[in-house]
Every structure is written in C-alpha cells, then in structure tokens.
N, C-alpha and C. Protein backbone atom coordinates (compact mmCIF):
# COMPACT_ATOMS: atom_id res chain seq x y z
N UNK A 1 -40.94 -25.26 -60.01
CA UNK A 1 -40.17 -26.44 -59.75
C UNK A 1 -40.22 -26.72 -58.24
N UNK A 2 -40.60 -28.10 -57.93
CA UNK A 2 -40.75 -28.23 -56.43
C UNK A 2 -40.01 -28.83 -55.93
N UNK A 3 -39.22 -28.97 -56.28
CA UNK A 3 -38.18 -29.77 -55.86
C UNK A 3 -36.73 -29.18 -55.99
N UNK A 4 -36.31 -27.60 -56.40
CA UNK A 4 -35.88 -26.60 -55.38
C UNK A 4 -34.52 -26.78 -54.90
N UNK A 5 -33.79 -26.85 -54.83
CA UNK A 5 -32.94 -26.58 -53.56
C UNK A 5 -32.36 -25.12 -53.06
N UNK A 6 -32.86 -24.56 -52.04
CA UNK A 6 -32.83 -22.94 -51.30
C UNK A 6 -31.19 -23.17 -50.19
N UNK A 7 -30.86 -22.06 -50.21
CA UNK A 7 -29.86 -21.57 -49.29
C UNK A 7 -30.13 -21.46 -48.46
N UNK A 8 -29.69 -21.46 -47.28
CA UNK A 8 -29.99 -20.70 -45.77
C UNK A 8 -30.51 -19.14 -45.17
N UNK A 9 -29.87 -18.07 -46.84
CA UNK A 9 -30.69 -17.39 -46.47
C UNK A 9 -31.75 -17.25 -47.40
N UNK A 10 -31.69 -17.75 -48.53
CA UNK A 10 -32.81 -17.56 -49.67
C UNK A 10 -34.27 -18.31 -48.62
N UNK A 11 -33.93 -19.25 -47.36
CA UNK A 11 -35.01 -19.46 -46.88
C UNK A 11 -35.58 -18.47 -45.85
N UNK A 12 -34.70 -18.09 -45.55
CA UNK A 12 -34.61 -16.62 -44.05
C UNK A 12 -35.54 -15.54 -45.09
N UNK A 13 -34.90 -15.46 -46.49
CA UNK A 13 -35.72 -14.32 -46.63
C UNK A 13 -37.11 -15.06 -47.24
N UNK A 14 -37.63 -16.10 -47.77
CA UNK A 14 -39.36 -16.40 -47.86
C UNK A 14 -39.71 -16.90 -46.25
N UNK A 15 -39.14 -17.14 -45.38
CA UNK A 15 -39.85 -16.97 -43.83
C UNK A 15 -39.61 -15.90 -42.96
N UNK A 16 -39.10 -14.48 -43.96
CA UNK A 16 -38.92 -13.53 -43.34
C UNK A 16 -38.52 -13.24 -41.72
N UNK A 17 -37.33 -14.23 -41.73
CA UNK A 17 -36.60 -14.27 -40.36
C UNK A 17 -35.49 -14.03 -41.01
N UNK A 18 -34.11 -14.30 -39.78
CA UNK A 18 -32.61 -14.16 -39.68
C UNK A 18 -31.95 -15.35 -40.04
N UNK A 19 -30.96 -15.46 -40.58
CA UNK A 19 -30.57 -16.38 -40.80
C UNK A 19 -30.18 -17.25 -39.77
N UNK A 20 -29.68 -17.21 -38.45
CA UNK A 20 -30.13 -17.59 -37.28
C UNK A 20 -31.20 -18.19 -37.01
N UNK A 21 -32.05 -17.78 -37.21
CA UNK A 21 -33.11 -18.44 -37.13
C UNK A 21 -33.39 -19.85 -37.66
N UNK A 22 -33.07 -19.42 -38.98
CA UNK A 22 -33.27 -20.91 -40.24
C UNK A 22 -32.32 -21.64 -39.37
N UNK A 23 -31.12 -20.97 -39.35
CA UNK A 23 -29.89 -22.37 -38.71
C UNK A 23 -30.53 -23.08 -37.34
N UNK A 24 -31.32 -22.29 -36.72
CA UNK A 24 -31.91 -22.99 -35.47
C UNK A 24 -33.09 -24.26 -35.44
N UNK A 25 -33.69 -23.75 -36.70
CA UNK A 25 -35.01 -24.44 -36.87
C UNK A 25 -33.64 -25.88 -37.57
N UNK A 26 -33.04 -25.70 -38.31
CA UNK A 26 -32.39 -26.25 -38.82
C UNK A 26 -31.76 -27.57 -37.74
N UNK A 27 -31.13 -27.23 -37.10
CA UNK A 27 -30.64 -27.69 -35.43
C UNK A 27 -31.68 -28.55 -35.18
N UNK A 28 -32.55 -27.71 -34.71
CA UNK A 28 -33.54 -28.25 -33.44
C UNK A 28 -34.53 -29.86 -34.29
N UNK A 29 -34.25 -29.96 -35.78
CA UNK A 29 -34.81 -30.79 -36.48
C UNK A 29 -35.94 -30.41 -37.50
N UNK A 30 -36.65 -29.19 -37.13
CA UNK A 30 -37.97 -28.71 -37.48
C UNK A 30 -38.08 -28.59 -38.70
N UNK A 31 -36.47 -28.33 -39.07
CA UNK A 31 -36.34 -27.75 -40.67
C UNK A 31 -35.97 -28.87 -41.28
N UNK A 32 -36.27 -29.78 -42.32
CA UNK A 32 -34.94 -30.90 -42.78
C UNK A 32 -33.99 -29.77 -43.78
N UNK A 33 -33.01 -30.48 -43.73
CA UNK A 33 -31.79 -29.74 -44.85
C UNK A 33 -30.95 -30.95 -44.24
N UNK A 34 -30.01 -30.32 -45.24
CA UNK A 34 -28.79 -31.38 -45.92
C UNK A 34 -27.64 -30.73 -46.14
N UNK A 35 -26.72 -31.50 -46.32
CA UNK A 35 -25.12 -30.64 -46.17
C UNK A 35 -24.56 -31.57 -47.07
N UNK A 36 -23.78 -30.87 -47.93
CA UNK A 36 -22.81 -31.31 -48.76
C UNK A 36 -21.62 -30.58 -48.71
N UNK A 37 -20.86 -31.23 -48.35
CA UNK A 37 -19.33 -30.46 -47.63
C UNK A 37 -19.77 -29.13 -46.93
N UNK A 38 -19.65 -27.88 -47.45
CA UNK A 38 -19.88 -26.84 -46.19
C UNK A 38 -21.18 -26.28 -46.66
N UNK A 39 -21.67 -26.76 -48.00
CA UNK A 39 -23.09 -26.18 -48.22
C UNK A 39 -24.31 -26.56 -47.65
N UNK A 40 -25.07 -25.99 -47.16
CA UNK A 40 -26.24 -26.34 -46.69
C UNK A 40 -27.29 -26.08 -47.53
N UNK A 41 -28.29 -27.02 -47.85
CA UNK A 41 -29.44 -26.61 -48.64
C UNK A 41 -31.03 -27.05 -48.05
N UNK A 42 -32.18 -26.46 -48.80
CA UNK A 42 -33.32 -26.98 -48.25
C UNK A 42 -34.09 -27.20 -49.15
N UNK A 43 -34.99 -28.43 -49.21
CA UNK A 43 -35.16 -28.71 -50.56
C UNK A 43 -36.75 -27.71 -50.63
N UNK A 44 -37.23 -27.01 -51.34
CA UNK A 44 -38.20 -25.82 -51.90
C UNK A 44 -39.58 -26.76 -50.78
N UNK A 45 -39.73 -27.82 -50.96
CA UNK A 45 -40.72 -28.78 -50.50
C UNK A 45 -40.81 -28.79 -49.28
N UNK A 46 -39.66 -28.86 -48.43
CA UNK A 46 -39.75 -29.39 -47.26
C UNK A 46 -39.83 -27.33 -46.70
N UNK A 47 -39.58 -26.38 -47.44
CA UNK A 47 -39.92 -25.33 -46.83
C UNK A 47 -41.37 -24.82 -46.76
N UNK A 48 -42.21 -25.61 -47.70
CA UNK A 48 -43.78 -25.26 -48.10
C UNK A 48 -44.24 -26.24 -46.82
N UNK A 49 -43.82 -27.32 -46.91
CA UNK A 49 -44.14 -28.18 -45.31
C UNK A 49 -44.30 -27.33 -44.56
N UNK A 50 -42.69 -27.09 -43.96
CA UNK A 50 -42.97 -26.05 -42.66
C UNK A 50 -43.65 -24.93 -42.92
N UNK A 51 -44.39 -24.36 -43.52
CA UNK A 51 -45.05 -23.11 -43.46
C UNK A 51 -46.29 -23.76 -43.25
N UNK A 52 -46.81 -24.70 -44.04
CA UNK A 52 -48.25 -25.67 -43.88
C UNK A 52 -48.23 -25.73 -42.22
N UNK A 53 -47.48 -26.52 -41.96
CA UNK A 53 -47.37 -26.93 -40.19
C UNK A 53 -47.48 -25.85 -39.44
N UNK A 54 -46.74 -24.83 -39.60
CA UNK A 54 -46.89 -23.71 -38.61
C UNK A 54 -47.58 -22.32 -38.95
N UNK A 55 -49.01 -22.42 -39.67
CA UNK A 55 -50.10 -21.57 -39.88
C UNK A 55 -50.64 -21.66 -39.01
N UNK A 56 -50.99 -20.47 -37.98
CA UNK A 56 -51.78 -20.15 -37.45
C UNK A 56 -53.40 -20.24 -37.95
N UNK A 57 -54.15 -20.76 -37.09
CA UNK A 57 -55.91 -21.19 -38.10
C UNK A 57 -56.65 -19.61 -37.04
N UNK A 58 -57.37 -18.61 -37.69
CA UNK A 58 -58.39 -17.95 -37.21
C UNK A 58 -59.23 -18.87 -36.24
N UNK A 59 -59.50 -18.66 -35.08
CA UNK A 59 -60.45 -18.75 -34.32
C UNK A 59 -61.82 -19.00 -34.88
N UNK A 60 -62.42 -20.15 -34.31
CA UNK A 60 -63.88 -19.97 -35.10
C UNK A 60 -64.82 -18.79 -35.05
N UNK A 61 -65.73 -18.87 -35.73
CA UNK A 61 -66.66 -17.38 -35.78
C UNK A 61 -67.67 -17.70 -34.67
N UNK A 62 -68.17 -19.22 -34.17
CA UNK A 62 -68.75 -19.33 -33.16
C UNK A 62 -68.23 -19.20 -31.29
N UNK A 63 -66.47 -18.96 -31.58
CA UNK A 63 -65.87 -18.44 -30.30
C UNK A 63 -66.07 -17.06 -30.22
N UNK A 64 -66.56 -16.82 -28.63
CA UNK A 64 -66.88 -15.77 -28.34
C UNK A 64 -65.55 -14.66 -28.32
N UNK A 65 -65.80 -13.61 -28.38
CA UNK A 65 -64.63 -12.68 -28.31
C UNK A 65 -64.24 -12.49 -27.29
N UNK A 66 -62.73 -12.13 -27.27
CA UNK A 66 -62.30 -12.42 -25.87
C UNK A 66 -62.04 -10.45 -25.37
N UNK A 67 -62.08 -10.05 -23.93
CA UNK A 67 -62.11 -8.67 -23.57
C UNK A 67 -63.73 -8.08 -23.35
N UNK A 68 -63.75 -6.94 -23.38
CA UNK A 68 -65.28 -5.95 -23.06
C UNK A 68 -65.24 -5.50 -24.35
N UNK A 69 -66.29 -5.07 -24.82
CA UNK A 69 -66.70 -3.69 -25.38
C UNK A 69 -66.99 -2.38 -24.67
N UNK A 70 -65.98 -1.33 -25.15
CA UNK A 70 -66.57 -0.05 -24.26
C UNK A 70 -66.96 0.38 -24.81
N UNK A 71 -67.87 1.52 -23.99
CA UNK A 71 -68.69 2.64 -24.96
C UNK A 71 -67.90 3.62 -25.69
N UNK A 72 -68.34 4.54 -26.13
CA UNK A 72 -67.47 6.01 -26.82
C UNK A 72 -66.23 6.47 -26.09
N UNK A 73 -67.41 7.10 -24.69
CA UNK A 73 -66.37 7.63 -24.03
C UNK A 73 -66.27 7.22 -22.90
N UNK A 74 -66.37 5.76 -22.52
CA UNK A 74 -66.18 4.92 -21.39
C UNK A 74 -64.38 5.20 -20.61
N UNK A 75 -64.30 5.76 -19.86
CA UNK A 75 -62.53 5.59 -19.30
C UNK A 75 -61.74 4.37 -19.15
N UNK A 76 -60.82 4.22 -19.64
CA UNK A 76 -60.00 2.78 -19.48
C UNK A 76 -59.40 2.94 -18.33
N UNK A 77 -59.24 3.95 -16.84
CA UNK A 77 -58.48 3.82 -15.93
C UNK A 77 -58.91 5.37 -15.11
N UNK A 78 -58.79 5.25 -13.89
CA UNK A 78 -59.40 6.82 -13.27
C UNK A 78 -57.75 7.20 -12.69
C-alpha cells in the first residue's frame, strides 16, 4: 500500500536515524508530513521520495581513483 501513513518513529526506524532527526528533516521542510491535532504522520510515498533524492550514485568506473597504491611492505610514515 503506497499510500501509507508512518509515525515519526516508524520513519526513524526505515531511515535508520533518531527520532530527532525525522523531526528535523521534518522542520527544515525536506520531509513533508502533516499534523492532525498532536499526531504527526508521513505519508509511506513521500518517505520513498526522500530516500530516491538522497542516494548517494557510485562514482563512475571511468573516474580515476583517488590516493596511491602502496606496495606490500611500503611504510606509511618513518
């Protein structure tokens, strides 16, 4: 069902943060939610959003690697 409505922490625990957290993202706009007298909810949808939006993408395979390669027993420091 996509259309959902999650708690504040039922979302803390599928974005494996604090509930603090959610309330912040919540705040700052990032999150939509809604309030009905003292309940707060998030609708299942708008939490698959924010996870879409804030995936990190792998680096392409044609960017070079970033650092050295050392040898075996090359020293990292004298």
């Amino acid at each position: 069902m996509r259309d959902a409505l999650l708690t504040v922490p039922e979302v803390a625990a599928r974005l494996s943060c604090s509930v603090a957290t959610v309330k912040r993202r919540i705040r700052d706009g990032s999150l939509p939610a809604f309030r009905d007298g003292r309940l707060v909810r998030v609708r299942e949808l708008d939490v698959d959003r924010y996870i879409a939006e804030h995936v990190t993408r792998r680096a392409s395979s044609s960017t070079p690697p970033v650092g050295v390669t050392l040898d075996r027993h090359a020293r990292l420091w004298d």
